[in-house]
Protein backbone atom coordinates (compact mmCIF):
# COMPACT_ATOMS: atom_id res chain seq x y z
CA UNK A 1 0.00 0.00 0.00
CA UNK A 2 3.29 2.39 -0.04
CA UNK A 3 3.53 2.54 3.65
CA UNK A 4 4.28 0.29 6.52
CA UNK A 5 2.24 1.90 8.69
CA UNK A 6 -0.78 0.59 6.92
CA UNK A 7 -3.33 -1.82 8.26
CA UNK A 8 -6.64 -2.78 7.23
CA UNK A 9 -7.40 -4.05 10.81
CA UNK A 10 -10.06 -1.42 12.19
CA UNK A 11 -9.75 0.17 15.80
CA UNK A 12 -11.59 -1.61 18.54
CA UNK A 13 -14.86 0.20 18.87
CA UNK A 14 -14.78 3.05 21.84
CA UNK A 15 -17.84 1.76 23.21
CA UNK A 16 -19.01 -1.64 22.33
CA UNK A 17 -16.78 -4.28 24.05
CA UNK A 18 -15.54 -7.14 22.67
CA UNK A 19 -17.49 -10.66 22.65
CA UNK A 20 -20.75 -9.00 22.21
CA UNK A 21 -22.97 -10.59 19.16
CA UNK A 22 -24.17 -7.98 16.77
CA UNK A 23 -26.94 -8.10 13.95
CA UNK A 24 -25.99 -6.42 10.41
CA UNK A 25 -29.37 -6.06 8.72
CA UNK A 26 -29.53 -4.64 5.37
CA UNK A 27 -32.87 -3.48 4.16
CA UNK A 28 -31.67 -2.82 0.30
CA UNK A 29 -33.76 -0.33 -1.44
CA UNK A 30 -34.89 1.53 1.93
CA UNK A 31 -34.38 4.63 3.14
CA UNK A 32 -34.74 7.68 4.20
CA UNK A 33 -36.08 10.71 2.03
CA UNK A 34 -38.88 13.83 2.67
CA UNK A 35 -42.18 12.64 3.20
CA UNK A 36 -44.66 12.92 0.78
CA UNK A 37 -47.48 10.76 -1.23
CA UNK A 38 -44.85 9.23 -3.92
CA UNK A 39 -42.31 8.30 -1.06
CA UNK A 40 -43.56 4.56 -0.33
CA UNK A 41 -41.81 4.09 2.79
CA UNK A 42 -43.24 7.31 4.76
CA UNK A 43 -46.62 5.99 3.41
CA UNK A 44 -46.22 2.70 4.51
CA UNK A 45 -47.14 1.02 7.79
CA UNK A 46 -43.84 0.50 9.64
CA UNK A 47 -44.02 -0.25 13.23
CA UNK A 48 -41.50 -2.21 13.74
CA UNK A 49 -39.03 0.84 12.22
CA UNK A 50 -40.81 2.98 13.76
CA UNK A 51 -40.41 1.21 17.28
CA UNK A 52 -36.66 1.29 16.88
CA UNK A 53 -36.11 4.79 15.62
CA UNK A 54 -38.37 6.56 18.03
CA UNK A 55 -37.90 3.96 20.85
CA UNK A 56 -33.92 4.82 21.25
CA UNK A 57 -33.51 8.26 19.45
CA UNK A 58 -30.06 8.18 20.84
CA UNK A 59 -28.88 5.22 19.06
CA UNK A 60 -30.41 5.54 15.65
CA UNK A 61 -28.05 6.91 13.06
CA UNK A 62 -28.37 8.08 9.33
CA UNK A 63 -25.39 7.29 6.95
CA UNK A 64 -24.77 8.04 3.17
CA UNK A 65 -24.89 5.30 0.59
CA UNK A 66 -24.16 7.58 -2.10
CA UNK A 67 -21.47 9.84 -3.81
CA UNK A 68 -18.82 10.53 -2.27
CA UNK A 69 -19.28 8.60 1.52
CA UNK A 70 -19.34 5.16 -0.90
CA UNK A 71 -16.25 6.32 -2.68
CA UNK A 72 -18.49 7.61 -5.97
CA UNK A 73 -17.16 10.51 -8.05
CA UNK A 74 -20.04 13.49 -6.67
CA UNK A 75 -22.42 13.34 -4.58
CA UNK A 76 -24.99 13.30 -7.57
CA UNK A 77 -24.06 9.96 -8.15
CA UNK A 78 -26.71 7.28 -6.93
CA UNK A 79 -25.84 4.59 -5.03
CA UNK A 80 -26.77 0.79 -5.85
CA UNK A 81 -26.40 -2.20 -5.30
CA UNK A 82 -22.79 -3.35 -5.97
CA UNK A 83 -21.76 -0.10 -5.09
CA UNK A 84 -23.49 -0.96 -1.57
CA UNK A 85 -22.14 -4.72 -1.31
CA UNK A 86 -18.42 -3.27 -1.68
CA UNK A 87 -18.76 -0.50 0.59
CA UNK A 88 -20.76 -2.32 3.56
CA UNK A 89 -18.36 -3.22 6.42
CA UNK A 90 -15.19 -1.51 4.92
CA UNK A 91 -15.02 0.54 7.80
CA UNK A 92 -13.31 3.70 5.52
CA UNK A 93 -14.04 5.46 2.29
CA UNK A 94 -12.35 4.09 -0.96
CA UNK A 95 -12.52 4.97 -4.71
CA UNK A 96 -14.55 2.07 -6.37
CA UNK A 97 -16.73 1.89 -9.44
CA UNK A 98 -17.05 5.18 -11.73
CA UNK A 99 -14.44 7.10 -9.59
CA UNK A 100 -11.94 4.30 -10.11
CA UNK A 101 -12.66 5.02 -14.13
CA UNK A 102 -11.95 8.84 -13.32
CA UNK A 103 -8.79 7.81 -12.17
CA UNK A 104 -7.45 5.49 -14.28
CA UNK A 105 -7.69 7.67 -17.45
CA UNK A 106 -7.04 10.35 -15.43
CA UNK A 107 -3.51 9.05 -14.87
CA UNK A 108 -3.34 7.31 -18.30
CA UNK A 109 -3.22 3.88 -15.93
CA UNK A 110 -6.55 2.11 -17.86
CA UNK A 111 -3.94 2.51 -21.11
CA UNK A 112 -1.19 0.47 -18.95
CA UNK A 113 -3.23 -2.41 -18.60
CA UNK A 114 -2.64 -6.27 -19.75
CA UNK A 115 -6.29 -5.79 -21.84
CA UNK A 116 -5.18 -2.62 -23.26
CA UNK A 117 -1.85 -3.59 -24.29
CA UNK A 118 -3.05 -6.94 -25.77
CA UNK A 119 -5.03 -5.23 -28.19
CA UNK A 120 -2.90 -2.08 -28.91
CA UNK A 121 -0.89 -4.32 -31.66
CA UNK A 122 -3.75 -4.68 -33.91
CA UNK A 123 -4.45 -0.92 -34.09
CA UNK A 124 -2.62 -0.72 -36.88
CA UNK A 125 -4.30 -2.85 -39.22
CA UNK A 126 -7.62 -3.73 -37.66
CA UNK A 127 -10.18 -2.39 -35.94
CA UNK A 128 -11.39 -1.02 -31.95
CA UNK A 129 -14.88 -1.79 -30.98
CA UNK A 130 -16.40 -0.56 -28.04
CA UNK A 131 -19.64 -1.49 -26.83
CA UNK A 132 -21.74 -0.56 -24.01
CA UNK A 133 -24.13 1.78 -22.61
CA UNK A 134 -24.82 4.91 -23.57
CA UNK A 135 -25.81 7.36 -21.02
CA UNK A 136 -24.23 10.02 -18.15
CA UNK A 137 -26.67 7.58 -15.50
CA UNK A 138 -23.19 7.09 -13.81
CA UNK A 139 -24.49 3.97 -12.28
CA UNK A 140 -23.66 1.78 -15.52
CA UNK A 141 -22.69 3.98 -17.93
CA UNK A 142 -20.50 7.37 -18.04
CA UNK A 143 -20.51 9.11 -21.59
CA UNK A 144 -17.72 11.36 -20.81
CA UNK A 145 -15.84 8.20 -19.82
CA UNK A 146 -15.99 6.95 -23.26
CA UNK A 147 -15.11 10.66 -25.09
CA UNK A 148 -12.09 10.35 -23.05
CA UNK A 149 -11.75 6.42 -23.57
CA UNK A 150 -12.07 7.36 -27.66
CA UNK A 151 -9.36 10.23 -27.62
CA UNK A 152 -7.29 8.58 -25.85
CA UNK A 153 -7.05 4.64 -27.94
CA UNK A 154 -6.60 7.31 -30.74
CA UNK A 155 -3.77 8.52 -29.66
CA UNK A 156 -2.06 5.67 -28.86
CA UNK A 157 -2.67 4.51 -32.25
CA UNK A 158 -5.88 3.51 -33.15
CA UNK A 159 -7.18 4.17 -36.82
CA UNK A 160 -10.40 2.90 -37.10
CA UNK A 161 -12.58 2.36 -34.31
CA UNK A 162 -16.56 1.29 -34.33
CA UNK A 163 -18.83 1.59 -31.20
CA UNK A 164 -22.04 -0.61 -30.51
CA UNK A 165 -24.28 1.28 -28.12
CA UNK A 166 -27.31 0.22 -26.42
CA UNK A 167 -29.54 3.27 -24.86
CA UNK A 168 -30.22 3.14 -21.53
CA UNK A 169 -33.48 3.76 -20.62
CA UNK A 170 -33.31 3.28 -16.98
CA UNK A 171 -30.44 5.52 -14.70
CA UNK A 172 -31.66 7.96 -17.17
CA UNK A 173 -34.88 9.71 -18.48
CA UNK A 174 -36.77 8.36 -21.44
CA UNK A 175 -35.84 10.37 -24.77
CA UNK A 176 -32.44 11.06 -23.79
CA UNK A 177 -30.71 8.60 -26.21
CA UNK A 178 -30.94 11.38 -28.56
CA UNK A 179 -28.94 13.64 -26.86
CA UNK A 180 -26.01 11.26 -25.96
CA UNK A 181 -26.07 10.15 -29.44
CA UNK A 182 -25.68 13.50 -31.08
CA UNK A 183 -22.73 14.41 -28.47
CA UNK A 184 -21.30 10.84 -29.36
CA UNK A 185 -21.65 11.72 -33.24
CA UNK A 186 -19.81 15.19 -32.77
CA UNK A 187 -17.01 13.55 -30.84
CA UNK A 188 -16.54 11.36 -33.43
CA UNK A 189 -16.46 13.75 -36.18
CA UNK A 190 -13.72 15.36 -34.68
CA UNK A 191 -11.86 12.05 -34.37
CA UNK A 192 -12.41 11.99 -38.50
CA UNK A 193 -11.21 15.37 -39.26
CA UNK A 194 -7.89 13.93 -36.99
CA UNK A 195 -7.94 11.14 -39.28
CA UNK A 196 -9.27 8.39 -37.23
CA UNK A 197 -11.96 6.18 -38.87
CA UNK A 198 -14.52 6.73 -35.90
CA UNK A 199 -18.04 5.61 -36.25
CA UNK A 200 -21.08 4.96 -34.63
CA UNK A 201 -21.37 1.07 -36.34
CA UNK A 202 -24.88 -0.22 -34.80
CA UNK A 203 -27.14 0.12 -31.60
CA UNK A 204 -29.85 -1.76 -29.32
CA UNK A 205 -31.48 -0.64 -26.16
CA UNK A 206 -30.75 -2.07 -22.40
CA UNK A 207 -32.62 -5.71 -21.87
CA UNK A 208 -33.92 -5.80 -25.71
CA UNK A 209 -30.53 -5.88 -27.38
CA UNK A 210 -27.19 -7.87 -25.83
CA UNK A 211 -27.67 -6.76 -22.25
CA UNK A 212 -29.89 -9.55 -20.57
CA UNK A 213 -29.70 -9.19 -16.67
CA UNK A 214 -32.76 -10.53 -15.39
CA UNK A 215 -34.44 -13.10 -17.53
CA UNK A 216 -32.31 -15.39 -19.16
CA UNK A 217 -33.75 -14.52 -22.34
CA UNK A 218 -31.55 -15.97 -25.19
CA UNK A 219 -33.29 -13.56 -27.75
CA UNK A 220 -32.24 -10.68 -26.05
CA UNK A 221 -28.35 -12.04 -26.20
CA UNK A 222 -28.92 -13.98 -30.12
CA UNK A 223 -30.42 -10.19 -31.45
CA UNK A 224 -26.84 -8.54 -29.98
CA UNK A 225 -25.08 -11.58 -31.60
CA UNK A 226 -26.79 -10.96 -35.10
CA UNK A 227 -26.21 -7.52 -35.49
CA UNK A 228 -23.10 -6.96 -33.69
CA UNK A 229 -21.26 -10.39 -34.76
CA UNK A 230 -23.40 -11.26 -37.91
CA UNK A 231 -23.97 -7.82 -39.18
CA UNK A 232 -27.75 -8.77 -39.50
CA UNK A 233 -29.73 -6.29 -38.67
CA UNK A 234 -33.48 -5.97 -38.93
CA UNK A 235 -32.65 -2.02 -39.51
CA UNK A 236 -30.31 0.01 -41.20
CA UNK A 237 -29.77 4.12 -41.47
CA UNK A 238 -26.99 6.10 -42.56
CA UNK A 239 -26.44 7.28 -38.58
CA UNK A 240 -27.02 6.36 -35.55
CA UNK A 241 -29.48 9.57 -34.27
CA UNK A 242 -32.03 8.81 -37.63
CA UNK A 243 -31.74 5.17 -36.13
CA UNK A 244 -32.93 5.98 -33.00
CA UNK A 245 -35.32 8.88 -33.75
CA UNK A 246 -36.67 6.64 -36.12
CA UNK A 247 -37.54 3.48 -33.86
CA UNK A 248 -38.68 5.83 -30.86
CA UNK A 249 -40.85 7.63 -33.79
CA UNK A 250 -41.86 4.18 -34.48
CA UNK A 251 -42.47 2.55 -30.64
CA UNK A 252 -44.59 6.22 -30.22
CA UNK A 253 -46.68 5.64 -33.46
């Protein structure tokens, strides 16, 4: 860790002695917000919360599990739930998810990798694809990230690079896949005028196209394969934002 004096041992507690058996509960998905009629917990009946928070008001405590008290960039940034599983018991704040991105190309470190460097040789004669989300939801899916990501595979070589997005249409709000399409599309062009071959190269949308998480739905992963592997595609427009005001013009009709 760059210093002896390290240890990830925590201090004995100043208060609770040793030998005593403790409960770690984790509700996940409660907490604590304003009141009002769209905030389910304050509308729900919870006596047996409500016993321990107003039966010892002296022991109940409020902590962060977002932004920057989980180790996330800002405090905009939402907390979930591997961001929760790795900070839970830690005892101390550490950089971990997005922020851990930030750094790395911050530093240049992400291009000193073993997966970096394994690819790096075929830059000059084949091509870079990056696929992923494509959002600023920061949970999943960090658009500046990528800009950065781009610039920087280009200038370590890279000639011609396509990217396979999939909107996201959940950490964000709906219709804003235009948006971080155009600003991907004007990034790009600036790659092209720097002589890069840099090109939006096909699309899908979170749990429809490539990214199954909850169902085990082969179609969602065989439609990614087609059009991704195959280059079959049920669709096909000269750029990616007629694509996708197209098939949200389409899913509205």
């Amino acid at each position: 860790m760059g210093s002896t004096d390290f240890s990830w041992k925590l201090a004995d507690h100043p208060k609770l002695p040793k030998g005593k058996t403790i409960a770690v509960i984790v509700l996940d998905g409660w907490g604590e917000a304003s009141p009002g009629d769209f905030n389910c917990i304050h509308r729900a009946e919870t006596p047996a919360m409500d016993s321990l928070k107003h039966g010892a008001p002296d022991k109940w405590r409020l902590i962060k599990a977002h932004g920057k008290a989980v180790g996330l960039p800002t405090d905009d940034d939402m907390g979930n739930s591997e961001v929760g599983h790795n900070a839970l018991g830690a005892g101390r704040i550490y950089a971990q998810g997005a922020k851990l991105v930030d750094l790395a190309l911050e530093s240049g470190k992400i291009y000193d990798g073993e997966g970096f460097k394994y690819i790096q040789p075929s830059f000059e004669n084949g091509t870079l694809h990056l696929i992923g989300l494509l959002s600023d939801g920061g949970v999943h899916s960090r658009l500046d990230q990528l800009q950065l990501l781009l610039k920087g595979a280009a200038e370590r070589g890279a000639k011609r690079i396509r990217v396979h997005i999939l909107t996201d249409g959940r950490d964000v709000l709906d219709g804003s896949s235009v948006g971080f399409v155009e600003t991907l599309e004007g990034g790009l062009a600036k790659l092209c005028e720097a002589g890069v071959d840099a090109r939006i190269a096909s699309g899908g949308g979170r749990m429809f196209v490539t990214m199954d998480r909850y169902e085990n739905d082969w179609e969602v992963v065989k439609r990614g394969w087609d059009v991704q592997v195959l280059l079959e595609a049920p669709n096909k427009f000269k750029s990616a934002l007629e694509a996708v005001k197209t098939l949200r013009q389409r899913a509205n009709d």
